[in-house]
Protein backbone atom coordinates (compact mmCIF):
# COMPACT_ATOMS: atom_id res chain seq x y z
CA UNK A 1 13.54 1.54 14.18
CA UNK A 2 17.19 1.11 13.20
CA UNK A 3 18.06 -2.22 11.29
CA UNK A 4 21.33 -3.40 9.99
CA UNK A 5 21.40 -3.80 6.58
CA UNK A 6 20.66 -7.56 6.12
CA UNK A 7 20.60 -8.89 2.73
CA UNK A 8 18.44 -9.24 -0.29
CA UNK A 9 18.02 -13.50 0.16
CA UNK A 10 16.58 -12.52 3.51
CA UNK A 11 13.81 -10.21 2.54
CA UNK A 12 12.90 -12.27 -0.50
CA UNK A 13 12.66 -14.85 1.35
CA UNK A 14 10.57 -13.23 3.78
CA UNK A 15 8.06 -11.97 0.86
CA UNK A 16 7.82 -15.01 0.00
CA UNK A 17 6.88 -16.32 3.04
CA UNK A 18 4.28 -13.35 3.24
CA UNK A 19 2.52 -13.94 0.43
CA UNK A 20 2.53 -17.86 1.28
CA UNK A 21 1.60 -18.28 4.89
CA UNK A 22 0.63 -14.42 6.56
CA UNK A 23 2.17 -12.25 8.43
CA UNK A 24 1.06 -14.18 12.17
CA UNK A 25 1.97 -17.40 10.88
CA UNK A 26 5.51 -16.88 9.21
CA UNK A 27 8.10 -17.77 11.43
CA UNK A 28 11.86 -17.08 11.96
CA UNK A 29 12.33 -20.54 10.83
CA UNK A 30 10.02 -20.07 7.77
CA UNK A 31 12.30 -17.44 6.63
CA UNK A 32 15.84 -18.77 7.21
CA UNK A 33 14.36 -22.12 5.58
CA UNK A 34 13.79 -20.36 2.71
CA UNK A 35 16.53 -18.34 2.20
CA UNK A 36 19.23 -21.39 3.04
CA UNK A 37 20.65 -19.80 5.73
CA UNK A 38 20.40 -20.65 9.97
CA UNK A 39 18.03 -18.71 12.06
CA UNK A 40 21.22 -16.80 13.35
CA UNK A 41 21.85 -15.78 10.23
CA UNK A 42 18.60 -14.03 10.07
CA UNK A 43 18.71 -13.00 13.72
CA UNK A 44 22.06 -11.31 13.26
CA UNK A 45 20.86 -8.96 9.73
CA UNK A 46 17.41 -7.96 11.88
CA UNK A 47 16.65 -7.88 15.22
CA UNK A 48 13.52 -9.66 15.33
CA UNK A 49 10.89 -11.24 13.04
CA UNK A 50 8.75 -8.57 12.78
CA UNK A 51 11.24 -5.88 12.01
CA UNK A 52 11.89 -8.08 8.72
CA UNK A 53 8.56 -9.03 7.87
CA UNK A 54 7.77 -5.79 8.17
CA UNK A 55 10.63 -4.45 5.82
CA UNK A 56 9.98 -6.98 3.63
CA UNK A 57 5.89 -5.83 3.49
CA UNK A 58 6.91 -2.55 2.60
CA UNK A 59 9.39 -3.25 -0.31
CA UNK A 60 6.65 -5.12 -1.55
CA UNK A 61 4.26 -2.49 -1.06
CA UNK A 62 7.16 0.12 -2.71
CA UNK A 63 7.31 -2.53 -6.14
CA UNK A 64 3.65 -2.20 -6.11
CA UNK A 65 3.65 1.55 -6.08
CA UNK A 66 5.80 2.06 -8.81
CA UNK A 67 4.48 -0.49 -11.05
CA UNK A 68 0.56 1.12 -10.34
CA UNK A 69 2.63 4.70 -11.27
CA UNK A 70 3.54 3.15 -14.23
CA UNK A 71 0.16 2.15 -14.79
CA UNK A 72 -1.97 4.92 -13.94
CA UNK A 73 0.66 7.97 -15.70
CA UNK A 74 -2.39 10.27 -15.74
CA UNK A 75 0.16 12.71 -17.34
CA UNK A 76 -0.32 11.10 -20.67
CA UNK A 77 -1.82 11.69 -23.43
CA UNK A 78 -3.76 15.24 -24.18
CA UNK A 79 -3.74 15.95 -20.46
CA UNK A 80 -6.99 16.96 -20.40
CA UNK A 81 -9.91 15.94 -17.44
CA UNK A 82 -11.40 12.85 -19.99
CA UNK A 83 -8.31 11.34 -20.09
CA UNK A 84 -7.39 11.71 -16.39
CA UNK A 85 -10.27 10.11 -15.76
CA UNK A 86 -9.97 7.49 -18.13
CA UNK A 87 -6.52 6.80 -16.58
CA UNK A 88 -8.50 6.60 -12.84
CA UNK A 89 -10.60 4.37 -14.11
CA UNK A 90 -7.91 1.79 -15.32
CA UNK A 91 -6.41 2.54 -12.04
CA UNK A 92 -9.39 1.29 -10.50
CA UNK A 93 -9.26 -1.82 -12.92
CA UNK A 94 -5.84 -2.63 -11.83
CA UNK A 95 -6.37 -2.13 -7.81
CA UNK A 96 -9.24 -4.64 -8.03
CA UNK A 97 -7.87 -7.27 -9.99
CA UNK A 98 -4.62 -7.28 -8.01
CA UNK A 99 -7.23 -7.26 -4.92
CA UNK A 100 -8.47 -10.44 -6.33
CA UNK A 101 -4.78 -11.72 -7.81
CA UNK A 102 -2.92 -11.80 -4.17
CA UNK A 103 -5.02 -11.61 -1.71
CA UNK A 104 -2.34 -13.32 0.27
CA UNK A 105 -0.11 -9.90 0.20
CA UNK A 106 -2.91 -7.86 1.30
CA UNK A 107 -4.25 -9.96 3.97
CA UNK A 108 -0.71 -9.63 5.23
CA UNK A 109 -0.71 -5.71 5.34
CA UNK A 110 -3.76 -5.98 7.47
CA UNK A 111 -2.65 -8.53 10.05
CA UNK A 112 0.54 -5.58 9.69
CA UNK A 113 -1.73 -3.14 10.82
CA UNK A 114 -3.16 -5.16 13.75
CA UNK A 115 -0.24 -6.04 15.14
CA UNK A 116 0.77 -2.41 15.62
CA UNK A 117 -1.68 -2.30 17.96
CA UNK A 118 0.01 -4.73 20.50
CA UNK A 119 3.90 -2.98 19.65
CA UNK A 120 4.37 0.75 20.19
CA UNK A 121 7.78 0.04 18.29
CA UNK A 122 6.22 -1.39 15.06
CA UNK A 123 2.98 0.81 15.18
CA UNK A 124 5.82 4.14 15.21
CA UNK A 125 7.91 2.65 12.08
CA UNK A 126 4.65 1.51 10.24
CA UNK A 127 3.42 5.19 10.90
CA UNK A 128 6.14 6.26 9.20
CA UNK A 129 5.52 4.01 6.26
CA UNK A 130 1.71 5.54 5.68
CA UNK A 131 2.76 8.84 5.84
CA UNK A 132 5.33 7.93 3.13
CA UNK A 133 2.61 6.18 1.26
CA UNK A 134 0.28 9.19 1.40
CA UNK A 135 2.91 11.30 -0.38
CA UNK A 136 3.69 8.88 -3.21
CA UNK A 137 -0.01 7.97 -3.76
CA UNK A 138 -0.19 11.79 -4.27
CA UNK A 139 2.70 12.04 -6.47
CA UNK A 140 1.51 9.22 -8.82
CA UNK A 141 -2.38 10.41 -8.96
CA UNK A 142 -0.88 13.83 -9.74
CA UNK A 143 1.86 12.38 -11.72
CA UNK A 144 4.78 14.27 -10.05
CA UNK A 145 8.30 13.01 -8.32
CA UNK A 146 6.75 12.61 -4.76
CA UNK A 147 9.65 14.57 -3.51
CA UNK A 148 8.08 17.58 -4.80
CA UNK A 149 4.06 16.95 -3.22
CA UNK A 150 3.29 19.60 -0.69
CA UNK A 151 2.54 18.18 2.88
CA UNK A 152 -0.54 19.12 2.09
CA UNK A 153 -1.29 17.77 -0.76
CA UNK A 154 -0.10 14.02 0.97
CA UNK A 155 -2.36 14.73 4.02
CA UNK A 156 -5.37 15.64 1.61
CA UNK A 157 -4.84 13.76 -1.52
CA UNK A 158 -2.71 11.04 -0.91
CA UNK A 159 -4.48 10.42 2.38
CA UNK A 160 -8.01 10.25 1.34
CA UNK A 161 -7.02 7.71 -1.83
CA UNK A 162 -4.76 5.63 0.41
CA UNK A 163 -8.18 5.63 2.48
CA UNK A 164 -10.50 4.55 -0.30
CA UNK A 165 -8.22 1.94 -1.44
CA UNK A 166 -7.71 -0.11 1.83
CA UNK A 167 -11.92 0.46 2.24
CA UNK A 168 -11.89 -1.17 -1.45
CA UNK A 169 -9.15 -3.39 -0.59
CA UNK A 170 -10.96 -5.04 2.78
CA UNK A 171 -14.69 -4.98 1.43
CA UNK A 172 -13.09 -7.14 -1.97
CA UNK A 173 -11.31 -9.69 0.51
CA UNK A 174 -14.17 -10.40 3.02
CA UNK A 175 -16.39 -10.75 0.12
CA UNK A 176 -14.41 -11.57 -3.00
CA UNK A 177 -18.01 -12.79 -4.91
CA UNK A 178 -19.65 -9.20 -4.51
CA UNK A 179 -16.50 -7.31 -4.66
CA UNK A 180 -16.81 -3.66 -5.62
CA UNK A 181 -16.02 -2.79 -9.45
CA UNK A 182 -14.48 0.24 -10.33
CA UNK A 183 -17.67 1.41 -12.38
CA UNK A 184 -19.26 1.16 -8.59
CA UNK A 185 -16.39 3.06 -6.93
CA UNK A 186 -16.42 5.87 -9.40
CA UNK A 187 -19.97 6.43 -9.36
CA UNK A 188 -19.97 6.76 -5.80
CA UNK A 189 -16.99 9.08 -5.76
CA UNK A 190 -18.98 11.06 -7.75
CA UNK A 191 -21.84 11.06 -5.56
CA UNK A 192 -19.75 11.79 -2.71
CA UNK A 193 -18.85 14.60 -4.61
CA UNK A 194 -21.87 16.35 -5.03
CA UNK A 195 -22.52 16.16 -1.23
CA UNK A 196 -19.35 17.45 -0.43
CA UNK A 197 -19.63 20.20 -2.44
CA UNK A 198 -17.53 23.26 -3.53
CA UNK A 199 -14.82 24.20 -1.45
CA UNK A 200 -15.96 27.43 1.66
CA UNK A 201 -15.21 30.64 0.56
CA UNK A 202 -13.48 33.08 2.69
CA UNK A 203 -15.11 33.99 6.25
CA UNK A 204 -16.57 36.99 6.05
């Protein structure tokens, strides 16, 4: 989906508006009242309301990214597998208590998701934006510039933890009293891992 360039007001604004009212219920209005500026303003920068709400949900989702690779850096320390997982479980830490800190912002993502449903157009750009988010989420748990993951290390790895935190993510905001903790999630990622199992060998 091509969109001019707008301007930085505007998709502040429009975050704003995100985290304060939803994704459905954040209008055109809502946004140009925030920024200062006339609706016109806004509809001239972006062609419609959801192509900036929706740019304006993924920059927020980018400044999250690179503040949780910041936090996580499993590349620390001695390198060893202790202190990766030490580092996965602060991870875990963080995710939930910023679960629990804005629910707003990920409430919107999920109305995001639903709307995709009812636009071809928006459901085609927000593809885009998962597959992106599978290949950073793999760069940052393997603490690599995400330009250099492997396809297949974004469809495997940065897919299946993208998965496990929007299960964790959804489960914590429908019942924020008996929300998961990370102790819970890495015990059952370790039971998971026993049924999976060692990878097949080689067909005989």
């Amino acid at each position: 989906m091509h969109l001019r360039a707008g301007r930085p007001a505007h998709r502040a604004s429009a975050k704003q508006c995100l985290r304060e009212k939803g994704y459905d219920r954040t209008s055109v209005r809502d946004i140009a009242t925030a920024a200062g500026v006339s609706t016109a303003a806004i509809g001239y920068h972006y062609r419609s309301r959801e192509a900036l709400l929706t740019q304006a949900l993924f920059e927020s989702l980018d400044e999250w990214g690179d503040s949780l690779g910041r936090a996580l850096a499993p590349g620390d320390g001695d390198g060893n597998g202790e202190e990766a997982g030490r580092a996965y479980g602060r991870m875990w830490d963080g995710l939930i208590g910023q679960f629990a800190e804005h629910p707003d912002l990920w409430l919107a993502t999920v109305e995001l998701f639903l709307q995709t449903q009812r636009q071809p157009d928006l459901r085609e750009r927000v593809a885009g934006g998962v597959a992106e988010g599978w290949r950073g989420m793999a760069g940052i748990m393997r603490s690599v510039p995400e330009e250099t993951v492997s396809d297949r290390s974004a469809r495997t790895l940065g897919m299946i933890q993208t998965a496990l935190m929007t299960g964790v993510m959804i489960q914590s905001l429908s019942d924020p009293a008996n929300a998961p903790t990370s102790a819970e999630v890495l015990e059952g990622l370790r039971e998971l891992a026993k049924i999976a199992g060692p990878p097949p060998g080689p067909a005989i």
